[in-house]
PDB file of N, CA and C in Angstrom:
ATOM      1  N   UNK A   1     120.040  84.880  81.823  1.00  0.00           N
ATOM      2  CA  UNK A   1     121.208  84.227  81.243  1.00  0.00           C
ATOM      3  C   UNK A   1     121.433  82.900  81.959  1.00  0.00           C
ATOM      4  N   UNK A   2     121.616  81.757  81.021  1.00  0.00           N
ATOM      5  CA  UNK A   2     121.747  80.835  81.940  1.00  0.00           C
ATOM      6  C   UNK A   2     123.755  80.243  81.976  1.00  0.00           C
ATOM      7  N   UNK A   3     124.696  81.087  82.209  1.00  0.00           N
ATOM      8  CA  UNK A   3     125.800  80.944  81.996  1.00  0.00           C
ATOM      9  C   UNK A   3     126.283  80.750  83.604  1.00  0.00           C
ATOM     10  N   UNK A   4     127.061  79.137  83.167  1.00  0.00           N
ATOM     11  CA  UNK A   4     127.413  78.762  85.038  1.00  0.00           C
ATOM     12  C   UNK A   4     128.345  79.757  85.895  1.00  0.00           C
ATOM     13  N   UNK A   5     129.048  80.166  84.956  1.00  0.00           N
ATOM     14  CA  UNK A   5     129.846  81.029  85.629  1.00  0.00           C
ATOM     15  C   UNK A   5     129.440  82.260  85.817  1.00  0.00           C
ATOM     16  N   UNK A   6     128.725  82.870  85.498  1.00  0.00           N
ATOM     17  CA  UNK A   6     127.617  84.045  85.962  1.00  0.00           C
ATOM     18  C   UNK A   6     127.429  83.922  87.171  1.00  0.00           C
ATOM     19  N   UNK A   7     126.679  82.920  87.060  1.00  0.00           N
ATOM     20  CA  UNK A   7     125.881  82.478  88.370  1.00  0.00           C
ATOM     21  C   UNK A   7     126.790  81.730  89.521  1.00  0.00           C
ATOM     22  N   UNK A   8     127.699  81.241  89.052  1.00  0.00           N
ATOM     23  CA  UNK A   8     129.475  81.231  90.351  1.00  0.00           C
ATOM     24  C   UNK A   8     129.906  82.518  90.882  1.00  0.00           C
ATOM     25  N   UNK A   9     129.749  83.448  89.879  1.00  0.00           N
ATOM     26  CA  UNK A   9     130.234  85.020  90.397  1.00  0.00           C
ATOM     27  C   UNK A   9     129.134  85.445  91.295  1.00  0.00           C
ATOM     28  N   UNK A  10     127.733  85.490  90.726  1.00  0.00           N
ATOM     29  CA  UNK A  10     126.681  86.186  91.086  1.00  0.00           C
ATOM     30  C   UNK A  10     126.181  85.276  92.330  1.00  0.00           C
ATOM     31  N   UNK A  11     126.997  84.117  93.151  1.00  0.00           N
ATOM     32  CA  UNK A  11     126.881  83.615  94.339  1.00  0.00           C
ATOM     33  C   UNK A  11     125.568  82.498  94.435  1.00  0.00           C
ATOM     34  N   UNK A  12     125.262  82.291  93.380  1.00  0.00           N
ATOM     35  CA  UNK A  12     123.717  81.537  93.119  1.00  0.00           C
ATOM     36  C   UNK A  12     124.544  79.479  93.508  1.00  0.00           C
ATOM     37  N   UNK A  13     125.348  79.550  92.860  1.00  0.00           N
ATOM     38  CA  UNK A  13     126.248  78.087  92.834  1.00  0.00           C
ATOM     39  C   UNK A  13     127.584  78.379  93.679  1.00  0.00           C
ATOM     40  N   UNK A  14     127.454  77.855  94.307  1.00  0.00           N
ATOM     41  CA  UNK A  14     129.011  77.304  95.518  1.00  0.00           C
ATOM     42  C   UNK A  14     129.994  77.383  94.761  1.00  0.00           C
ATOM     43  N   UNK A  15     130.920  78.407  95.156  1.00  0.00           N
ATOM     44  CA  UNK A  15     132.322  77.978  94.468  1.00  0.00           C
ATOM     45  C   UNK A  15     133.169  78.087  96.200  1.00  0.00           C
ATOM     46  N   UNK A  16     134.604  78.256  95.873  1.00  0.00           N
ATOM     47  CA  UNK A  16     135.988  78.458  96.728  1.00  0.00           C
ATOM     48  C   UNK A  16     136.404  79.287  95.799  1.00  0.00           C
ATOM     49  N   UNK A  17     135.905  80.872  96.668  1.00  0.00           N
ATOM     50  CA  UNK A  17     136.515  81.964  95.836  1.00  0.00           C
ATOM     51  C   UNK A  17     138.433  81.626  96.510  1.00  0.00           C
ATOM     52  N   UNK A  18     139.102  82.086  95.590  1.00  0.00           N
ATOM     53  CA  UNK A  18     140.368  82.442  95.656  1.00  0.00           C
ATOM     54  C   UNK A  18     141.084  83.806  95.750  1.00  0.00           C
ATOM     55  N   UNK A  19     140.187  84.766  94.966  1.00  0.00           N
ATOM     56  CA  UNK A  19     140.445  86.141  94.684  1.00  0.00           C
ATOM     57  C   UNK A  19     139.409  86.969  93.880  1.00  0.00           C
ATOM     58  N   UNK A  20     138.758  87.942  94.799  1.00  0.00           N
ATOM     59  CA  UNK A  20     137.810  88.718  94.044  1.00  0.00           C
ATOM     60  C   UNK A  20     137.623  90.176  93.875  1.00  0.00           C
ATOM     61  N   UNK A  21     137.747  91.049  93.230  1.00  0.00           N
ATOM     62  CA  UNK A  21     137.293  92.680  93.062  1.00  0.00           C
ATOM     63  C   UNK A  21     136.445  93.234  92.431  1.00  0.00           C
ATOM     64  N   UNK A  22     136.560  94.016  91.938  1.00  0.00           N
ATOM     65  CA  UNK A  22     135.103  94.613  91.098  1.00  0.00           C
ATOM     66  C   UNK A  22     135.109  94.350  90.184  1.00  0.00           C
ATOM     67  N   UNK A  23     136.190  93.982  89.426  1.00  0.00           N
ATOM     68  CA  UNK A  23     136.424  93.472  88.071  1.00  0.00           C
ATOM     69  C   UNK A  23     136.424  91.955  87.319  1.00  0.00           C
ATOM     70  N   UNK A  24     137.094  91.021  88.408  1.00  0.00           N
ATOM     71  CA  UNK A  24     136.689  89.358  88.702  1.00  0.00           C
ATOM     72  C   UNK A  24     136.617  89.181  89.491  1.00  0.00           C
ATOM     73  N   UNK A  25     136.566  87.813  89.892  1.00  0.00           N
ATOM     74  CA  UNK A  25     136.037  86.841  90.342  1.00  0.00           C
ATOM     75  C   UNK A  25     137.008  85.340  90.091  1.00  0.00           C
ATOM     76  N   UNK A  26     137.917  85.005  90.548  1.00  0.00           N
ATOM     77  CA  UNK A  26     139.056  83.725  90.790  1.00  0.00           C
ATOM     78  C   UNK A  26     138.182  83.067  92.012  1.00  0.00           C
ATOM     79  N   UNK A  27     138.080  81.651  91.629  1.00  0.00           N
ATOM     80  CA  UNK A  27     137.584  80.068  92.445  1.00  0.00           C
ATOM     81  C   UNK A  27     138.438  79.142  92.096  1.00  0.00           C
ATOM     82  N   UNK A  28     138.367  78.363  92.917  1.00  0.00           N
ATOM     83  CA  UNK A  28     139.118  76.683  92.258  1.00  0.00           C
ATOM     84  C   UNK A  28     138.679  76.063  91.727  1.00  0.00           C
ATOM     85  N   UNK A  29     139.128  75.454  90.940  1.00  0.00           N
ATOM     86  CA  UNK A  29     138.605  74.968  89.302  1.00  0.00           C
ATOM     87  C   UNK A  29     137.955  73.128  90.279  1.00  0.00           C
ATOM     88  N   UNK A  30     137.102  72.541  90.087  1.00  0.00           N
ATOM     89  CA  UNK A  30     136.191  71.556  90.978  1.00  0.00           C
ATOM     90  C   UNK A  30     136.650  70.410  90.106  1.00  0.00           C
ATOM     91  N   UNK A  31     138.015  70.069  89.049  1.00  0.00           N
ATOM     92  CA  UNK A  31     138.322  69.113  88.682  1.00  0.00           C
ATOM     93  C   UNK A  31     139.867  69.697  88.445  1.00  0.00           C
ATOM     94  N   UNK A  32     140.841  70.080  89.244  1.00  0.00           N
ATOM     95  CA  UNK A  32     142.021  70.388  88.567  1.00  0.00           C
ATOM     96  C   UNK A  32     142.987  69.737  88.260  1.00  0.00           C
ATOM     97  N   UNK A  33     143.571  70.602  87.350  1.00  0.00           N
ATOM     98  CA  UNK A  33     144.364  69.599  86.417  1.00  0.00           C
ATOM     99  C   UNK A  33     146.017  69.622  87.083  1.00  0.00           C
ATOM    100  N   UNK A  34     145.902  70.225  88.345  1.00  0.00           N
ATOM    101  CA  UNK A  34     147.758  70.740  88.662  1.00  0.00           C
ATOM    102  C   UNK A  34     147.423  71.004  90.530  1.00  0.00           C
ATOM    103  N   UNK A  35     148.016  71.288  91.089  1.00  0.00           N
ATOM    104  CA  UNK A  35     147.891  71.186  92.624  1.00  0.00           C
ATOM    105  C   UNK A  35     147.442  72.675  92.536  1.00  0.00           C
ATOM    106  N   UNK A  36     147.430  73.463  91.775  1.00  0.00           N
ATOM    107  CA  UNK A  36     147.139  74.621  91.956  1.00  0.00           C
ATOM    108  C   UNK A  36     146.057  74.623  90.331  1.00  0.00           C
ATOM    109  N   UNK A  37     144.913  74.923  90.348  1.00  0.00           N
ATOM    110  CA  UNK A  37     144.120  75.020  89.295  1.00  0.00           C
ATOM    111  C   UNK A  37     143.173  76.098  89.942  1.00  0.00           C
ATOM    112  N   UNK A  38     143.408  77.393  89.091  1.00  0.00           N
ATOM    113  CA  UNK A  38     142.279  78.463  90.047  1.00  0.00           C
ATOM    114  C   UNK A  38     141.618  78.865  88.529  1.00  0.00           C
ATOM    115  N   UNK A  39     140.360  79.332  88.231  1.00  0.00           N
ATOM    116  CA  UNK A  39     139.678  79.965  86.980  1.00  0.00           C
ATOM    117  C   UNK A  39     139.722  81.346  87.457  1.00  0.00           C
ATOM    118  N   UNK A  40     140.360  82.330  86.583  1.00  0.00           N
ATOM    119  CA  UNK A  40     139.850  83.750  86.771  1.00  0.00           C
ATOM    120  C   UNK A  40     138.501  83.961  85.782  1.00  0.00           C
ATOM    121  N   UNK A  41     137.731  84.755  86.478  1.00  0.00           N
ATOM    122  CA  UNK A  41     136.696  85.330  85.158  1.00  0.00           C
ATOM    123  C   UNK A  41     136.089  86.992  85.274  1.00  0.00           C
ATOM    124  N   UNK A  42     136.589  87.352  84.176  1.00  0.00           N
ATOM    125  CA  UNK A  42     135.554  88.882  84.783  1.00  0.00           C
ATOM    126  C   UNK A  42     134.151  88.769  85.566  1.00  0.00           C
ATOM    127  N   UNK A  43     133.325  89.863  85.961  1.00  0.00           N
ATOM    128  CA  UNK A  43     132.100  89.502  86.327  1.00  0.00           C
ATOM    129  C   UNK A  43     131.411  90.309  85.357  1.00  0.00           C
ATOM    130  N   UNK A  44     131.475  90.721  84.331  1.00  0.00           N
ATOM    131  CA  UNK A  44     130.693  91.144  82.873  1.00  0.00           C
ATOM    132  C   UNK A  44     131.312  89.838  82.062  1.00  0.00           C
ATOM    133  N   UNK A  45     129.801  89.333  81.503  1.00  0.00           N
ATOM    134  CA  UNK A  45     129.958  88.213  80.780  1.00  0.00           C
ATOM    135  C   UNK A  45     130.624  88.403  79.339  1.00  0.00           C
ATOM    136  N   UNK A  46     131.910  88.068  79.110  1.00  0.00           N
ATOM    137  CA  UNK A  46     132.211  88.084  77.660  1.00  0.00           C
ATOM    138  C   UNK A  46     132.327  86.717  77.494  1.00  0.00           C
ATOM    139  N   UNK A  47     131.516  86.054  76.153  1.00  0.00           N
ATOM    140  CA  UNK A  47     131.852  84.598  76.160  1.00  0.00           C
ATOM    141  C   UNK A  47     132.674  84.028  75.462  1.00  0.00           C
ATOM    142  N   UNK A  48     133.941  84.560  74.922  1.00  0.00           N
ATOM    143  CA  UNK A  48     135.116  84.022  74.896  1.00  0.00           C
ATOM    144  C   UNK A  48     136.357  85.623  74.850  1.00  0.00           C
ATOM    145  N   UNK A  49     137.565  85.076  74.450  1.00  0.00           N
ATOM    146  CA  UNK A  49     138.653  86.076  73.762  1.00  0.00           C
ATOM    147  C   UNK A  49     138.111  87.034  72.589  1.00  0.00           C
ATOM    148  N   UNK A  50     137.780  85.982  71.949  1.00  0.00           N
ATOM    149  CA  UNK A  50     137.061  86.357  70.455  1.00  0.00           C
ATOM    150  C   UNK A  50     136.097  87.500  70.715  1.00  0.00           C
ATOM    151  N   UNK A  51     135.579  87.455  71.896  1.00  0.00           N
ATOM    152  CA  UNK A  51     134.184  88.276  71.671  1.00  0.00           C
ATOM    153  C   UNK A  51     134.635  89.678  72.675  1.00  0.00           C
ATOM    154  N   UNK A  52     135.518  89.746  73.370  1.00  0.00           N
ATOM    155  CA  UNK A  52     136.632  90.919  73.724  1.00  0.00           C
ATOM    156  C   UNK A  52     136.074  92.193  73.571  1.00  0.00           C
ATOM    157  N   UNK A  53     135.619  93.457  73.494  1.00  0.00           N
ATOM    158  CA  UNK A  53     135.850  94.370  72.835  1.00  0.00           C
ATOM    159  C   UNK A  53     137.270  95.710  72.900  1.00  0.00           C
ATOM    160  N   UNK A  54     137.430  96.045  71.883  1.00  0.00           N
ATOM    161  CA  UNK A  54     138.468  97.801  71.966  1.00  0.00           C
ATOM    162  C   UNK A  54     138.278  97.655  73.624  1.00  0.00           C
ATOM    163  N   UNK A  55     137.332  98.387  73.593  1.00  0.00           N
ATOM    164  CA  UNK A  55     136.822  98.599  75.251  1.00  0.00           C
ATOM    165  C   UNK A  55     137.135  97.729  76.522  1.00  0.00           C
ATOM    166  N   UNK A  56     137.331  96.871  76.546  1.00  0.00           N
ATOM    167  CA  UNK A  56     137.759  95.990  77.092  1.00  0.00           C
ATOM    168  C   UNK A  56     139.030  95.193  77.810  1.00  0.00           C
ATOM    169  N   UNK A  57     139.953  96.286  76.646  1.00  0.00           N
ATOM    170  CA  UNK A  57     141.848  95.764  76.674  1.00  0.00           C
ATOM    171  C   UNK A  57     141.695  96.105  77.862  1.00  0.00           C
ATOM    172  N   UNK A  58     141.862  96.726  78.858  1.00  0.00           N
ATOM    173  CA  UNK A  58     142.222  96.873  80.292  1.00  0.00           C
ATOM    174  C   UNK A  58     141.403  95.827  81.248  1.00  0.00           C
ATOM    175  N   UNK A  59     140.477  95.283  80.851  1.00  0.00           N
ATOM    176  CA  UNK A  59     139.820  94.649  82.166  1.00  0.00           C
ATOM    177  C   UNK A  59     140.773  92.993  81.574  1.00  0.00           C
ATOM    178  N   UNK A  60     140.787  92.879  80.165  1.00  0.00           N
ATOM    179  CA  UNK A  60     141.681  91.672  80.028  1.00  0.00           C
ATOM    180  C   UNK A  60     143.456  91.855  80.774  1.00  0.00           C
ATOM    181  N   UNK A  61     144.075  92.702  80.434  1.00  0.00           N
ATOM    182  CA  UNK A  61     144.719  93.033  81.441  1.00  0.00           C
ATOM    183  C   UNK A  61     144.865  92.736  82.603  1.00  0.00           C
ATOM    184  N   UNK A  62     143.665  93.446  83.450  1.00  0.00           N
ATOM    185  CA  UNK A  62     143.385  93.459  84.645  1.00  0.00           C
ATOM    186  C   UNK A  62     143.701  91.826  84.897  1.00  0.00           C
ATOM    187  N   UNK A  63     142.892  91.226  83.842  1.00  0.00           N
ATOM    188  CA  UNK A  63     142.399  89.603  84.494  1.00  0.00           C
ATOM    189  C   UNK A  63     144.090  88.870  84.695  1.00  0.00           C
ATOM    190  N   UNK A  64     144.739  89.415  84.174  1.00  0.00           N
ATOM    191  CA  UNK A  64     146.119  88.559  83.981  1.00  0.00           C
ATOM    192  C   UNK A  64     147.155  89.289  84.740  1.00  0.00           C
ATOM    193  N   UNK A  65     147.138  90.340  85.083  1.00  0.00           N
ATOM    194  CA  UNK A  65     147.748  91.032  86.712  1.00  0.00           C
ATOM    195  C   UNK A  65     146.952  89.805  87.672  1.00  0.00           C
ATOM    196  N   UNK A  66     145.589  89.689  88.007  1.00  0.00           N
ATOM    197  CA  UNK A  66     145.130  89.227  89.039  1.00  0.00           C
ATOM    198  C   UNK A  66     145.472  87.194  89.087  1.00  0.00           C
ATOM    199  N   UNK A  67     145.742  87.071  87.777  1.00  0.00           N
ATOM    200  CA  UNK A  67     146.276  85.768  88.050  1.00  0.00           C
ATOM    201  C   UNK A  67     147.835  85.456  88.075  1.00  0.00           C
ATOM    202  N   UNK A  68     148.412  86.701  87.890  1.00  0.00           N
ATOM    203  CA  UNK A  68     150.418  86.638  88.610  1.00  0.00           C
ATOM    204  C   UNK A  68     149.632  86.860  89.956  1.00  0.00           C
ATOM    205  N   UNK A  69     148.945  87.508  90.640  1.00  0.00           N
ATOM    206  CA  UNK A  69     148.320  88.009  91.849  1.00  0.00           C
ATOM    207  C   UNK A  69     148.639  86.758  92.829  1.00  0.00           C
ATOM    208  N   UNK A  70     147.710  86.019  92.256  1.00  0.00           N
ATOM    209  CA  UNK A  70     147.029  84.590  92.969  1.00  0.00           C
ATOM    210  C   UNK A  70     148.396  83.781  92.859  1.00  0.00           C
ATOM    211  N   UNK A  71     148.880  83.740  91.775  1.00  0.00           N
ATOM    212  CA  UNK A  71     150.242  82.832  91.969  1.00  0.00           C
ATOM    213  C   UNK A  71     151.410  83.341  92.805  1.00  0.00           C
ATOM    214  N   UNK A  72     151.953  84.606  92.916  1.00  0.00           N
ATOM    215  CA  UNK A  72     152.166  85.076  94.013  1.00  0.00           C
ATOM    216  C   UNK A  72     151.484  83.998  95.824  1.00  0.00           C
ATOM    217  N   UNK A  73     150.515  84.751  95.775  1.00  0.00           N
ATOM    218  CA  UNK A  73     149.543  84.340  97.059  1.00  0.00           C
ATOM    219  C   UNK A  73     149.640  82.669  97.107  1.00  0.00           C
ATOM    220  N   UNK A  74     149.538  82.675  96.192  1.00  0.00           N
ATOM    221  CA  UNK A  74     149.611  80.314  96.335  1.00  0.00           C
ATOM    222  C   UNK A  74     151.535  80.128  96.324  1.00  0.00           C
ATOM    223  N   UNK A  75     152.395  80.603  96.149  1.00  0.00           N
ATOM    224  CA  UNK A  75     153.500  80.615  96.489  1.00  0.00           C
ATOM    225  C   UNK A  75     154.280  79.963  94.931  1.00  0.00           C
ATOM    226  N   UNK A  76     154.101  80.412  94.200  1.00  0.00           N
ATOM    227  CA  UNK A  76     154.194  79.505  92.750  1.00  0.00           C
ATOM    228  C   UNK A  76     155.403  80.305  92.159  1.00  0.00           C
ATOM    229  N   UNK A  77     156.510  80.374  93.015  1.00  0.00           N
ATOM    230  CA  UNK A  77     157.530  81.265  92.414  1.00  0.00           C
ATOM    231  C   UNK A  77     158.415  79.992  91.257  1.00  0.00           C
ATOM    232  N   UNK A  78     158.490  78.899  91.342  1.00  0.00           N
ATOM    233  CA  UNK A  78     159.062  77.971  90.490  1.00  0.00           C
ATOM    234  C   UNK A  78     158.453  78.013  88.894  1.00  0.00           C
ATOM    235  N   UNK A  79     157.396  78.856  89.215  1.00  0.00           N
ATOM    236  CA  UNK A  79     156.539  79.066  87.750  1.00  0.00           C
ATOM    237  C   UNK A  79     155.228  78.541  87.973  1.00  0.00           C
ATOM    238  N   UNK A  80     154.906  78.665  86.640  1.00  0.00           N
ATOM    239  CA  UNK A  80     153.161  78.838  86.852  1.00  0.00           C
ATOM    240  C   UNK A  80     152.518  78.973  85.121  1.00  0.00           C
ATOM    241  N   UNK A  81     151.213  78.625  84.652  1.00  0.00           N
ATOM    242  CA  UNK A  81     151.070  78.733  83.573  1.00  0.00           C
ATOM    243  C   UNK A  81     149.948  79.586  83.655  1.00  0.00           C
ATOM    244  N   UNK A  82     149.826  80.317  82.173  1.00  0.00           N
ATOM    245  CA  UNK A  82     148.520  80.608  82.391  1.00  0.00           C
ATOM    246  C   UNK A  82     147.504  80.390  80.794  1.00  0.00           C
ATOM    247  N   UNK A  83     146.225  79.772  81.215  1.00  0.00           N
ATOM    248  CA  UNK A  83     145.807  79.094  80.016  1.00  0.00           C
ATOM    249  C   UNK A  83     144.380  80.299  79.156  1.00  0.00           C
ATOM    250  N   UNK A  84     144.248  80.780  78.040  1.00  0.00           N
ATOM    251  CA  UNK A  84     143.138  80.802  78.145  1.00  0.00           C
ATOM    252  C   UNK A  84     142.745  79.599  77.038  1.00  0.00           C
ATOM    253  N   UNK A  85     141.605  78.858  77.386  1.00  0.00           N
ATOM    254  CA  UNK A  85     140.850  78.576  76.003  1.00  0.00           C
ATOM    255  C   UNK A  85     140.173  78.545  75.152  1.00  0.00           C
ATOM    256  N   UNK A  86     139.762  78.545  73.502  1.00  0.00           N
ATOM    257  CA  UNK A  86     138.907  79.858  72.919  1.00  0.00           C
ATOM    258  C   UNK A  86     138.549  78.812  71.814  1.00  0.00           C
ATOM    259  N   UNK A  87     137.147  78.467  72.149  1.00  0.00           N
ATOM    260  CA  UNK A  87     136.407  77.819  71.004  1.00  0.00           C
ATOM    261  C   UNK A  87     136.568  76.497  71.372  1.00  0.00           C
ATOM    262  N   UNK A  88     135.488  75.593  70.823  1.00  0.00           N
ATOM    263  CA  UNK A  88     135.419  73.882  70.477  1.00  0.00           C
ATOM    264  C   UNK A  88     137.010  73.502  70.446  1.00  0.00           C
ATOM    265  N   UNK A  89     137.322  73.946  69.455  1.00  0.00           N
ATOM    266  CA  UNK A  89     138.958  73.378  68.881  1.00  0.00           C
ATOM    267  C   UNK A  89     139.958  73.636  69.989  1.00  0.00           C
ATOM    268  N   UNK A  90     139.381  75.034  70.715  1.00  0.00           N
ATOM    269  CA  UNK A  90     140.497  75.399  71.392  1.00  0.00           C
ATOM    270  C   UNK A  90     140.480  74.956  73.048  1.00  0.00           C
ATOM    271  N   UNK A  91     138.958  74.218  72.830  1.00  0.00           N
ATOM    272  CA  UNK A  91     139.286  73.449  74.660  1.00  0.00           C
ATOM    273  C   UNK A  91     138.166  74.005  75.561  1.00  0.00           C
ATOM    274  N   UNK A  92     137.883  75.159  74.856  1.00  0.00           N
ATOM    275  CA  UNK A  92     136.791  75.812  75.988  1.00  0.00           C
ATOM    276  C   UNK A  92     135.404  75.129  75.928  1.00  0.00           C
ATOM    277  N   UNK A  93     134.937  74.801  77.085  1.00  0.00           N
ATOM    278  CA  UNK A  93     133.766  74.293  77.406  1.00  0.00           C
ATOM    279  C   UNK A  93     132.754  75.159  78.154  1.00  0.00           C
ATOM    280  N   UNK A  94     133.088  75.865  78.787  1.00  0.00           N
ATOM    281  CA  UNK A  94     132.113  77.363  79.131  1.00  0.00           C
ATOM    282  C   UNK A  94     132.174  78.440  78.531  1.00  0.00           C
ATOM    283  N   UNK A  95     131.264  78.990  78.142  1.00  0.00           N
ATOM    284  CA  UNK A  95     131.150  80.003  77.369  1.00  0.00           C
ATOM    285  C   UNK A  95     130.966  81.272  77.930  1.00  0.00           C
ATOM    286  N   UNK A  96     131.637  81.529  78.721  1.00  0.00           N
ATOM    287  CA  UNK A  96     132.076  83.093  79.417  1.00  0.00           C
ATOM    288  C   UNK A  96     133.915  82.679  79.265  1.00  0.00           C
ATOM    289  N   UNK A  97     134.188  84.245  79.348  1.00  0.00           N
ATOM    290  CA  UNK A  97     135.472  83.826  79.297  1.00  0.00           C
ATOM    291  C   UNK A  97     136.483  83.658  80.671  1.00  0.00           C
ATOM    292  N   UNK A  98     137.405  83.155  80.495  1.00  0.00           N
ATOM    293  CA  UNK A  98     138.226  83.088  81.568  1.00  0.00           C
ATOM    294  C   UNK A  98     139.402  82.229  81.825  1.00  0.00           C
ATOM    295  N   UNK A  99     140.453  82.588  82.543  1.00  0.00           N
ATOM    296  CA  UNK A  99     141.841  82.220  82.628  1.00  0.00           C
ATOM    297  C   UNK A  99     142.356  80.881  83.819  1.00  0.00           C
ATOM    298  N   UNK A 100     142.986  80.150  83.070  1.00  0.00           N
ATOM    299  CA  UNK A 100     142.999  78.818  83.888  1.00  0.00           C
ATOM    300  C   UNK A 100     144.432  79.252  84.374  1.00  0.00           C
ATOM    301  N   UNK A 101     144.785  79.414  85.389  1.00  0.00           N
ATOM    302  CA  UNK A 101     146.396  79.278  86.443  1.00  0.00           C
ATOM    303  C   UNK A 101     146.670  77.709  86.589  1.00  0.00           C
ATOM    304  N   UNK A 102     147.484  77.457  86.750  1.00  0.00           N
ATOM    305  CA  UNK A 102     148.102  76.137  86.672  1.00  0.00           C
ATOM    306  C   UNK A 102     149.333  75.938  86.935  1.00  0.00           C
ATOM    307  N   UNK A 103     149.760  75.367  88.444  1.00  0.00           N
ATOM    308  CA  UNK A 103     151.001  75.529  88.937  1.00  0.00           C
ATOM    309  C   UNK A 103     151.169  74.870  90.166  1.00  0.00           C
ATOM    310  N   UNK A 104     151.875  74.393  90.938  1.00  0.00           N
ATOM    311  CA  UNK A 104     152.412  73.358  91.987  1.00  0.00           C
ATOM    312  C   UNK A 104     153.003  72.466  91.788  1.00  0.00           C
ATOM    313  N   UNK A 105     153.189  71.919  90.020  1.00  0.00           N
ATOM    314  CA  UNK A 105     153.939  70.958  89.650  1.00  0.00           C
ATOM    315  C   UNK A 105     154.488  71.034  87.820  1.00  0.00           C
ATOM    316  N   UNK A 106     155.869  70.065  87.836  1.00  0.00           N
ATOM    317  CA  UNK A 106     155.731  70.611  86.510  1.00  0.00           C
ATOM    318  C   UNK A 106     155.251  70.228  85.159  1.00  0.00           C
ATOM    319  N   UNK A 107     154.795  71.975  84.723  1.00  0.00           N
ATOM    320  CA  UNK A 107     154.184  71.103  83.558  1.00  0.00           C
ATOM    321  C   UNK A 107     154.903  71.112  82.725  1.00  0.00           C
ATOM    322  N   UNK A 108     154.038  69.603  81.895  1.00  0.00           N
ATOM    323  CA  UNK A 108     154.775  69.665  80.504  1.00  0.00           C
ATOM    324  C   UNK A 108     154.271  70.478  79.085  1.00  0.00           C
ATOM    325  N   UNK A 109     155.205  70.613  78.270  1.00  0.00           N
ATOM    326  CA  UNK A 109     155.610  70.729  77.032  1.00  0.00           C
ATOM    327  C   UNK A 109     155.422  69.810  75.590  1.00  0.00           C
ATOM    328  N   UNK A 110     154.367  69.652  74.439  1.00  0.00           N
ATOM    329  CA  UNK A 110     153.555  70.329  74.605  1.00  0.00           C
ATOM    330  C   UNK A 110     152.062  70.222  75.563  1.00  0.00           C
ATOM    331  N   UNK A 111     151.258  71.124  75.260  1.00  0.00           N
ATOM    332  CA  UNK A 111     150.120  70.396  76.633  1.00  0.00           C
ATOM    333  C   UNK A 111     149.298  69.416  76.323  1.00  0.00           C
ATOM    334  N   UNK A 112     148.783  69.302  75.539  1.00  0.00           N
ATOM    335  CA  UNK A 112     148.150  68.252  74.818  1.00  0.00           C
ATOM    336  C   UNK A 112     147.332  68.660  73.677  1.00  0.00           C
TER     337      UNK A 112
END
C-alpha cells in the first residue's frame, strides 16, 4: 500500500506522535492551520467516512473520544473543533481517513 499515513502510523516516515493506542495513531499536522492542529487516524486503513463499515461504528467513535482526549491534554478548554474531510469537494487530500483537531485560537464561522 502506498498510503502516507499508513506508513506515519507504521513508523516508516517521521511524524510527532501526540497520542497513540491500538486503535490510532494522533501526530501534528506538518502545516497547521491553528496553534493546535493534531490528525487523528485509525491504524486499519479506511480511506475516507464514506468507506466506514456497520463494523466499524465503535472504532469511529473511539477516534472522536481520543480527539476530546488530546484537547483535554493540549489544554483547549475555551473550545476546540473537530474536522473530518470527505472527498475532492470535501477537502480531503489523503486518502485514509482521519480527524483534524483544531484549537488554540479562535475559529471562525463559516470555515471556508
Amino acid at each position: 500500500m502506498n498510503c502516507i499515513f499508513c506508513k506515519i502510523i507504521e513508523g516508516k516516515i517521521p511524524s510527532t506522535p501526540v497520542y497513540q493506542d491500538e486503535q490510532g495513531y494522533a501526530f501534528a499536522d506538518v502545516n497547521p492551520q491553528a496553534p493546535v492542529h493534531v490528525l487523528i487516524a485509525p491504524r486499519e486503513h479506511i480511506a475516507s467516512i464514506d468507506e466506514a463499515s456497520t463494523d466499524q461504528r465503535a472504532l469511529l467513535g473511539h477516534l472522536l473520544w481520543a480527539a476530546s482526549e488530546i484537547a483535554r491534554k493540549k489544554g483547549l478548554e475555551n473550545g476546540y473543533r473537530i474536522v473530518v474531510n470527505t472527498g475532492s469537494d470535501g477537502g480531503q487530500t489523503v486518502d485514509h481517513l482521519h480527524l483534524h483537531l483544531l484549537g488554540g485560537r479562535l475559529l471562525a464561522w463559516p470555515p471556508g
